[in-house]
PDB file of N, CA and C in Angstrom:
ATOM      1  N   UNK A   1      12.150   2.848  20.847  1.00  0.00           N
ATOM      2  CA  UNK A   1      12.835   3.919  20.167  1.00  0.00           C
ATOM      3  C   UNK A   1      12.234   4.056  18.766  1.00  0.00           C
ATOM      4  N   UNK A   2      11.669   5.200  18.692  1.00  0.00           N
ATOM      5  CA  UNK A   2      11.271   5.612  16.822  1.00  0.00           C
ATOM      6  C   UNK A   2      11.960   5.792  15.991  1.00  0.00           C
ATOM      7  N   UNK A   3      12.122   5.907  14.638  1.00  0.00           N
ATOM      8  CA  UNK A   3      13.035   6.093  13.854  1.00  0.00           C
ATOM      9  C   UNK A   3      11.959   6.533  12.683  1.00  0.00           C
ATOM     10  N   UNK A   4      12.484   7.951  12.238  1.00  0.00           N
ATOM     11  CA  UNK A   4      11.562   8.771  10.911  1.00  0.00           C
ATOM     12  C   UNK A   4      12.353   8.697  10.279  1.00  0.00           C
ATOM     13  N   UNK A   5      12.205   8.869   8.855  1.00  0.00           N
ATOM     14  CA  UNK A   5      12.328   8.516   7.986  1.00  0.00           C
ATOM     15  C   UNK A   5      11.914   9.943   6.769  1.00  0.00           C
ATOM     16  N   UNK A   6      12.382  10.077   5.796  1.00  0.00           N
ATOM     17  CA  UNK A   6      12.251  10.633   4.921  1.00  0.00           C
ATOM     18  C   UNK A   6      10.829   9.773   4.327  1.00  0.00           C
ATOM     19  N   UNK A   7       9.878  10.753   4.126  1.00  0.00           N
ATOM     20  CA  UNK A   7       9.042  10.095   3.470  1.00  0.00           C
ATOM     21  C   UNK A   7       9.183   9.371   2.268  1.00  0.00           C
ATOM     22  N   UNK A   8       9.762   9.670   1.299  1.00  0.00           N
ATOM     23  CA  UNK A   8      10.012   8.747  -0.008  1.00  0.00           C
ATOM     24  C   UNK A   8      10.814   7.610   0.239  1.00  0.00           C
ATOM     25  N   UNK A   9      11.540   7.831   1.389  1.00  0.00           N
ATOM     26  CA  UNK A   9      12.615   6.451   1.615  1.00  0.00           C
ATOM     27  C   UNK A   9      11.527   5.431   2.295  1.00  0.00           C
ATOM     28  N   UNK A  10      10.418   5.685   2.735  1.00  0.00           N
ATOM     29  CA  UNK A  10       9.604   5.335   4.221  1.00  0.00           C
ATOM     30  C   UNK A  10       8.272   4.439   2.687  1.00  0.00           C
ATOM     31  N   UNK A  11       8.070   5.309   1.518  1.00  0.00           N
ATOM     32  CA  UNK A  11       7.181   4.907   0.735  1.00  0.00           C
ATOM     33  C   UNK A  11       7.760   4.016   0.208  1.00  0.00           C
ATOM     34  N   UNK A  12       9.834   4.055  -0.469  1.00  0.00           N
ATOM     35  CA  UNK A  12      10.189   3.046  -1.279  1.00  0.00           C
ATOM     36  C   UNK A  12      10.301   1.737   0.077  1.00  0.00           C
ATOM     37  N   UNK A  13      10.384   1.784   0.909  1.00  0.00           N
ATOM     38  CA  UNK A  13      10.421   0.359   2.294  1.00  0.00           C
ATOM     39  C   UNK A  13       8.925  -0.340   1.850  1.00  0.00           C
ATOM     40  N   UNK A  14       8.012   0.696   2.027  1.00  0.00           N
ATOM     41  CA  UNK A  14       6.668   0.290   2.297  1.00  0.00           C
ATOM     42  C   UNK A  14       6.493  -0.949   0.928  1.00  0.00           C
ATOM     43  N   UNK A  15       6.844  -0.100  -0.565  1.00  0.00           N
ATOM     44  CA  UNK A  15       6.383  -0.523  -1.976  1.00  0.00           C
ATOM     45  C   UNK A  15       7.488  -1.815  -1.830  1.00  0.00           C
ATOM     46  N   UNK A  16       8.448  -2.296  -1.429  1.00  0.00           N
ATOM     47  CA  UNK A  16       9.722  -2.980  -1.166  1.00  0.00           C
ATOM     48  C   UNK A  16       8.615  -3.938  -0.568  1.00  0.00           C
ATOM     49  N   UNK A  17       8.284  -4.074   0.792  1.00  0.00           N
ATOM     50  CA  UNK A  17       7.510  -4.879   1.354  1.00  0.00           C
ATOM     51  C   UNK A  17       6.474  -5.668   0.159  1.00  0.00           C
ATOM     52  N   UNK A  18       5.976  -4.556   0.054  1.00  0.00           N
ATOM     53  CA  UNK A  18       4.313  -5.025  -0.698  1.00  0.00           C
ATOM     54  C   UNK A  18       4.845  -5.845  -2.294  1.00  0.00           C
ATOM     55  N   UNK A  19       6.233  -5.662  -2.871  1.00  0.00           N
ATOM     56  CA  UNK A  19       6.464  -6.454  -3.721  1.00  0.00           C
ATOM     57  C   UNK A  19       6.446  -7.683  -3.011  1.00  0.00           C
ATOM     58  N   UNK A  20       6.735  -8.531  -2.175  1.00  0.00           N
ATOM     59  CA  UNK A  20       6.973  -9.552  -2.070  1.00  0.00           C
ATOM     60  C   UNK A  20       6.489 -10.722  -2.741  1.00  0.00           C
ATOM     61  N   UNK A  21       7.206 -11.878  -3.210  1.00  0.00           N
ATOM     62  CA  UNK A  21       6.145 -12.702  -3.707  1.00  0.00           C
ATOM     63  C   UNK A  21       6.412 -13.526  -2.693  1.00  0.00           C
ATOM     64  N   UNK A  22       5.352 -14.924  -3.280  1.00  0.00           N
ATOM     65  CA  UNK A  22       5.821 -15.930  -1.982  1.00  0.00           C
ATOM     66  C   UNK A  22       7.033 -16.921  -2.552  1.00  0.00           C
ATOM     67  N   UNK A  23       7.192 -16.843  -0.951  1.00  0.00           N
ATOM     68  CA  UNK A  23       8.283 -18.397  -1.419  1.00  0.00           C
ATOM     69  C   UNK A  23       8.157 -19.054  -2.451  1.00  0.00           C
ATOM     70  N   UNK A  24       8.576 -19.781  -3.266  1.00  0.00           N
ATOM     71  CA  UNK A  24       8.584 -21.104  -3.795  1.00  0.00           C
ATOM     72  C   UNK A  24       8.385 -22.368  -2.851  1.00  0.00           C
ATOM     73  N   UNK A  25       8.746 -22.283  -1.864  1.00  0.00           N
ATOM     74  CA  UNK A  25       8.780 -23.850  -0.836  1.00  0.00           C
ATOM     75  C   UNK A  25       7.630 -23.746  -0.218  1.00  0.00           C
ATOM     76  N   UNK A  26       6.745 -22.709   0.144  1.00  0.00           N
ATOM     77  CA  UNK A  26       5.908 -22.625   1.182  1.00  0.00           C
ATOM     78  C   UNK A  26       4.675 -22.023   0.480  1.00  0.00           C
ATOM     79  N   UNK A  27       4.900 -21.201  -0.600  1.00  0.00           N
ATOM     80  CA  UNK A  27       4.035 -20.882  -1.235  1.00  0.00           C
ATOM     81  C   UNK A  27       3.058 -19.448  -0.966  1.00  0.00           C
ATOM     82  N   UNK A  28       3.519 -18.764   0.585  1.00  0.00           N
ATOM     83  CA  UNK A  28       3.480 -17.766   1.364  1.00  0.00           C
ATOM     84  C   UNK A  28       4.624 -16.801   0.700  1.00  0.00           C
ATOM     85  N   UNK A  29       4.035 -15.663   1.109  1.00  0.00           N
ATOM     86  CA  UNK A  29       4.783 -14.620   1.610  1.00  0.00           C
ATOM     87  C   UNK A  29       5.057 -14.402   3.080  1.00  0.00           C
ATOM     88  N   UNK A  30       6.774 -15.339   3.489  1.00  0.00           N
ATOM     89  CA  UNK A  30       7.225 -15.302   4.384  1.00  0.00           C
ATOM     90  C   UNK A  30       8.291 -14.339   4.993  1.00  0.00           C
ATOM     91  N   UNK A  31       8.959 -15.018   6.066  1.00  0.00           N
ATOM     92  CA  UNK A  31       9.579 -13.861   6.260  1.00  0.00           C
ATOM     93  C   UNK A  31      10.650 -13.980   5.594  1.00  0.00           C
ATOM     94  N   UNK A  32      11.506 -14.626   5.080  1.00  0.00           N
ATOM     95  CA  UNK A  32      12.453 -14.180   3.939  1.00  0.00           C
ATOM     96  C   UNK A  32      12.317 -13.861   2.690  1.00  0.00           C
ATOM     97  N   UNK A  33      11.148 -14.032   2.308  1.00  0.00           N
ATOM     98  CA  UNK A  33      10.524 -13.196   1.251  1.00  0.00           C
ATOM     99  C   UNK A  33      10.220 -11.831   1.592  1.00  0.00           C
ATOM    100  N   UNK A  34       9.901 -11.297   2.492  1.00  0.00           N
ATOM    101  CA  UNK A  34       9.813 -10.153   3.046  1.00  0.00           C
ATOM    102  C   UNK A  34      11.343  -9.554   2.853  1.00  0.00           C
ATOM    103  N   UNK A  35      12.667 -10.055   3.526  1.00  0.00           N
ATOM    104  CA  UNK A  35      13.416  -9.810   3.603  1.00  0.00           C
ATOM    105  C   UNK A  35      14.427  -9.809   2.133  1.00  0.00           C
ATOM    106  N   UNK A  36      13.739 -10.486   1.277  1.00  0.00           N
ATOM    107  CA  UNK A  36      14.667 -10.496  -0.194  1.00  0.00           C
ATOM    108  C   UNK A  36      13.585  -9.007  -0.923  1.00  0.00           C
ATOM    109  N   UNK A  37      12.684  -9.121  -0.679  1.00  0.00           N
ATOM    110  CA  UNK A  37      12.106  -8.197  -1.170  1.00  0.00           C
ATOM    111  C   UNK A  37      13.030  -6.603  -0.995  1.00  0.00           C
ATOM    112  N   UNK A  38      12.814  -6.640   0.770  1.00  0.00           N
ATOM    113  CA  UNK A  38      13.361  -5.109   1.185  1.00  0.00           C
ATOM    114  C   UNK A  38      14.608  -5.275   0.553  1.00  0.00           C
ATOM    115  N   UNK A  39      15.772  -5.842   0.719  1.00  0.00           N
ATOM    116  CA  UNK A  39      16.910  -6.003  -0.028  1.00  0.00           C
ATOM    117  C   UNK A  39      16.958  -5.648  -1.005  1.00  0.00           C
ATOM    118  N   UNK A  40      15.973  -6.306  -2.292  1.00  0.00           N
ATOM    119  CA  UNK A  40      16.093  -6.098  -3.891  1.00  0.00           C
ATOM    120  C   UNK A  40      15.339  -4.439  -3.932  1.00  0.00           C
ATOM    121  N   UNK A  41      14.567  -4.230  -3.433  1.00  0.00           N
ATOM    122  CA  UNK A  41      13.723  -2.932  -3.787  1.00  0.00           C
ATOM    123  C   UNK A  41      14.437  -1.801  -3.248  1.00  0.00           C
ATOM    124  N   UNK A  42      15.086  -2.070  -1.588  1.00  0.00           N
ATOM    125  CA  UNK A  42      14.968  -0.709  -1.041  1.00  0.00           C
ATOM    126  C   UNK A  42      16.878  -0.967  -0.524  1.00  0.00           C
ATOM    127  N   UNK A  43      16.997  -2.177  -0.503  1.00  0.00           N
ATOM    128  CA  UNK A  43      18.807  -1.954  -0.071  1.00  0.00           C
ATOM    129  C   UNK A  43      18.991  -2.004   1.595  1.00  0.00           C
ATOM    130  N   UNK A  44      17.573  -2.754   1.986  1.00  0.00           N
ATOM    131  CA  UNK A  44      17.678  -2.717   3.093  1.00  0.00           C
ATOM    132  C   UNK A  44      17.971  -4.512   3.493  1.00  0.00           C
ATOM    133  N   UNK A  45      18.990  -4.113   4.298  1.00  0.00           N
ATOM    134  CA  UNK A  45      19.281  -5.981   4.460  1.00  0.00           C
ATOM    135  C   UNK A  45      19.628  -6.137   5.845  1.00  0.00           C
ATOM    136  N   UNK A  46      19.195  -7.090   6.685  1.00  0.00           N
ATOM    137  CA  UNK A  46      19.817  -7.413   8.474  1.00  0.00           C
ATOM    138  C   UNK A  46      21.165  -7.550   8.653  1.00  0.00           C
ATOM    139  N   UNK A  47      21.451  -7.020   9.882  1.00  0.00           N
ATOM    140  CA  UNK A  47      22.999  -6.838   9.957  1.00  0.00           C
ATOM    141  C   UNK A  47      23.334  -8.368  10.178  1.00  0.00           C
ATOM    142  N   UNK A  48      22.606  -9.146  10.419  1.00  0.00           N
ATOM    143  CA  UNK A  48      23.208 -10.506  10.608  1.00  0.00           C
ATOM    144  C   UNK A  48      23.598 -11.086   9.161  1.00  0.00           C
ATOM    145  N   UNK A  49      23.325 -10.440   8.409  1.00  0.00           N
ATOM    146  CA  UNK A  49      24.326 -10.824   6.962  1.00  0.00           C
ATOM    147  C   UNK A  49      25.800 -10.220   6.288  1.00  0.00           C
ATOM    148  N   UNK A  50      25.566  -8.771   7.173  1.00  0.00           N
ATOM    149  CA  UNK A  50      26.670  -8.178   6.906  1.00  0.00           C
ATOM    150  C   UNK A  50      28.085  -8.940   6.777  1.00  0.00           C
ATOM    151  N   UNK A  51      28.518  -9.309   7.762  1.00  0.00           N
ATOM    152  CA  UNK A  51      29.782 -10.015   7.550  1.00  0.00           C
ATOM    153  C   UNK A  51      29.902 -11.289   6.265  1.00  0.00           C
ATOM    154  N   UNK A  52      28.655 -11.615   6.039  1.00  0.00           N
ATOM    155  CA  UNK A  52      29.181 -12.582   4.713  1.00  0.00           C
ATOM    156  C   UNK A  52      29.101 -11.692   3.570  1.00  0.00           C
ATOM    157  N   UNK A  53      28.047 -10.881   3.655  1.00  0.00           N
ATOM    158  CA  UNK A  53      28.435  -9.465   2.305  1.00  0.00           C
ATOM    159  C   UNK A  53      29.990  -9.410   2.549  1.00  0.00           C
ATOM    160  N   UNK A  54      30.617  -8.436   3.486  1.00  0.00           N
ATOM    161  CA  UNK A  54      31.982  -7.728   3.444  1.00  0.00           C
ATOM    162  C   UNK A  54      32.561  -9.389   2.843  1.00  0.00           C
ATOM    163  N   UNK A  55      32.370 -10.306   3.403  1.00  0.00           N
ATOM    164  CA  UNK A  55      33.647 -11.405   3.016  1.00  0.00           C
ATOM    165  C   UNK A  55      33.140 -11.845   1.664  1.00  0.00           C
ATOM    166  N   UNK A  56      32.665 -11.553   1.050  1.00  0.00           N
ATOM    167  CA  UNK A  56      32.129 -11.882  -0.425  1.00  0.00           C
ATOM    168  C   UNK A  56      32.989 -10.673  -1.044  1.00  0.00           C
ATOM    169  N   UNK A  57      32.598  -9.557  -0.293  1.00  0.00           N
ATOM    170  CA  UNK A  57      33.023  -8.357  -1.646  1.00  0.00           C
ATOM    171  C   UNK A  57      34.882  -8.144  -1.180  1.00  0.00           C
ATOM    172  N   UNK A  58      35.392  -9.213  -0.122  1.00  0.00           N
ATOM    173  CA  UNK A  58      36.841  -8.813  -0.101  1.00  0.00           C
ATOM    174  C   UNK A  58      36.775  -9.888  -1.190  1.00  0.00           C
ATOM    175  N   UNK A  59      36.636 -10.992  -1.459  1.00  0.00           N
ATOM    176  CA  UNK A  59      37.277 -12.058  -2.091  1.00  0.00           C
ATOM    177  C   UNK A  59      36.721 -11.488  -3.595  1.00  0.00           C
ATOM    178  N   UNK A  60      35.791 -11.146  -3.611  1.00  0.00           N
ATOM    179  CA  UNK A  60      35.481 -10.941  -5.629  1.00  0.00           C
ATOM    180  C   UNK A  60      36.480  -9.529  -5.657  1.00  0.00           C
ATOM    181  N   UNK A  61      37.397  -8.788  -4.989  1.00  0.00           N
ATOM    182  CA  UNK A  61      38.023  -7.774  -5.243  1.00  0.00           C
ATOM    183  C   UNK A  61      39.474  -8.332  -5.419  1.00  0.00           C
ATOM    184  N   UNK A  62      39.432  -9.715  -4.366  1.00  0.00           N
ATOM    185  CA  UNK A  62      41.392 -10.034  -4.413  1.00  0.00           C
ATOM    186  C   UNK A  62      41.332 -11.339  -5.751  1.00  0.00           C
ATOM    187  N   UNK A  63      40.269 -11.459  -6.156  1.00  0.00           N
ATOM    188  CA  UNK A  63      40.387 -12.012  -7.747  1.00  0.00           C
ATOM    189  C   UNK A  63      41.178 -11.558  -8.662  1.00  0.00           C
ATOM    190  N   UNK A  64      41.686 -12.574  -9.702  1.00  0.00           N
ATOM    191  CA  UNK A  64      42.677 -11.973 -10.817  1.00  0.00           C
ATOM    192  C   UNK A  64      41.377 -11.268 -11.556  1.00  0.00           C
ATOM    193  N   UNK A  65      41.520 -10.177 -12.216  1.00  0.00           N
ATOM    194  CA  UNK A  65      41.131 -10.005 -13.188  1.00  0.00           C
ATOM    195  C   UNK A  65      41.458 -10.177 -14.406  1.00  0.00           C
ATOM    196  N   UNK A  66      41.036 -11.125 -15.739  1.00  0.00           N
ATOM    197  CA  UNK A  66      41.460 -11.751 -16.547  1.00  0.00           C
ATOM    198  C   UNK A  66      42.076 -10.024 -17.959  1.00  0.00           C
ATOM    199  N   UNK A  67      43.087  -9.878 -18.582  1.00  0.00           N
ATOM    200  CA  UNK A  67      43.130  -9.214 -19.070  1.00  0.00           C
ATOM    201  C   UNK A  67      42.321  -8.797 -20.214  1.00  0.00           C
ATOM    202  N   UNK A  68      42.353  -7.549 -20.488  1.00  0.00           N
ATOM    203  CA  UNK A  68      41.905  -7.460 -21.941  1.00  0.00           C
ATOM    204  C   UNK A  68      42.625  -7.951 -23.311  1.00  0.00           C
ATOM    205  N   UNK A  69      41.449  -8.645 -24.177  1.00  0.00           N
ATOM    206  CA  UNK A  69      42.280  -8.861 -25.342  1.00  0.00           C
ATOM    207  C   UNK A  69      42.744  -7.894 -26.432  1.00  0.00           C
TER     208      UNK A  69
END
Protein backbone atom coordinates (compact mmCIF):
# COMPACT_ATOMS: atom_id res chain seq x y z
CA UNK A 1 0.00 0.00 0.00
CA UNK A 2 1.48 3.66 -0.98
CA UNK A 3 1.03 6.53 0.94
CA UNK A 4 1.74 10.36 -0.77
CA UNK A 5 2.42 12.77 0.94
CA UNK A 6 2.46 16.48 0.59
CA UNK A 7 5.68 17.28 -0.71
CA UNK A 8 7.03 19.61 2.05
CA UNK A 9 5.77 17.18 4.72
CA UNK A 10 7.63 14.22 2.51
CA UNK A 11 10.98 16.86 2.39
CA UNK A 12 10.55 17.78 6.33
CA UNK A 13 10.53 13.35 6.98
CA UNK A 14 13.34 13.13 4.51
CA UNK A 15 15.62 16.35 6.35
CA UNK A 16 14.22 14.57 9.91
CA UNK A 17 15.96 11.32 8.78
CA UNK A 18 19.18 12.84 7.44
CA UNK A 19 19.53 14.80 10.88
CA UNK A 20 20.25 11.82 12.67
CA UNK A 21 23.24 11.57 14.74
CA UNK A 22 24.62 8.41 16.02
CA UNK A 23 23.97 6.79 19.09
CA UNK A 24 26.15 7.45 21.89
CA UNK A 25 26.42 3.51 22.77
CA UNK A 26 27.09 2.27 19.33
CA UNK A 27 28.42 5.14 17.79
CA UNK A 28 26.11 4.48 14.47
CA UNK A 29 23.30 5.96 13.21
CA UNK A 30 20.83 3.36 14.32
CA UNK A 31 17.58 2.61 14.30
CA UNK A 32 16.51 4.58 17.25
CA UNK A 33 18.40 7.29 16.26
CA UNK A 34 16.55 7.28 13.17
CA UNK A 35 13.49 7.16 15.17
CA UNK A 36 14.38 10.12 17.79
CA UNK A 37 15.36 12.01 14.91
CA UNK A 38 11.82 11.64 12.91
CA UNK A 39 10.16 12.40 16.31
CA UNK A 40 12.27 15.62 17.18
CA UNK A 41 12.22 17.04 13.49
CA UNK A 42 9.02 15.89 11.91
CA UNK A 43 6.51 14.62 14.96
CA UNK A 44 6.58 11.46 13.58
CA UNK A 45 6.69 8.69 16.31
CA UNK A 46 5.58 4.55 16.19
CA UNK A 47 2.34 3.73 17.43
CA UNK A 48 3.99 1.30 19.74
CA UNK A 49 4.72 4.32 21.98
CA UNK A 50 1.53 5.84 21.84
CA UNK A 51 0.01 4.51 24.91
CA UNK A 52 2.96 5.59 27.17
CA UNK A 53 2.68 9.21 25.49
CA UNK A 54 -1.34 9.31 26.33
CA UNK A 55 -0.36 7.87 30.00
CA UNK A 56 2.33 10.50 30.50
CA UNK A 57 0.17 13.40 29.23
CA UNK A 58 -2.98 12.03 31.55
CA UNK A 59 -0.74 12.09 34.66
CA UNK A 60 1.30 15.61 33.97
CA UNK A 61 -2.49 17.03 33.47
CA UNK A 62 -4.03 15.33 36.92
CA UNK A 63 -0.93 17.12 38.71
CA UNK A 64 -1.48 19.88 41.30
CA UNK A 65 -0.54 22.85 39.81
CA UNK A 66 1.46 24.84 42.35
CA UNK A 67 -0.23 28.39 42.70
CA UNK A 68 0.78 31.69 41.75
CA UNK A 69 2.57 33.90 44.11
Amino acid sequence: MSTYLPAPVFAAIVAAALAAKPSPFSGTVDEDSIIIALGEHADVWPDTIRADVEAAERAATALPRPEAA
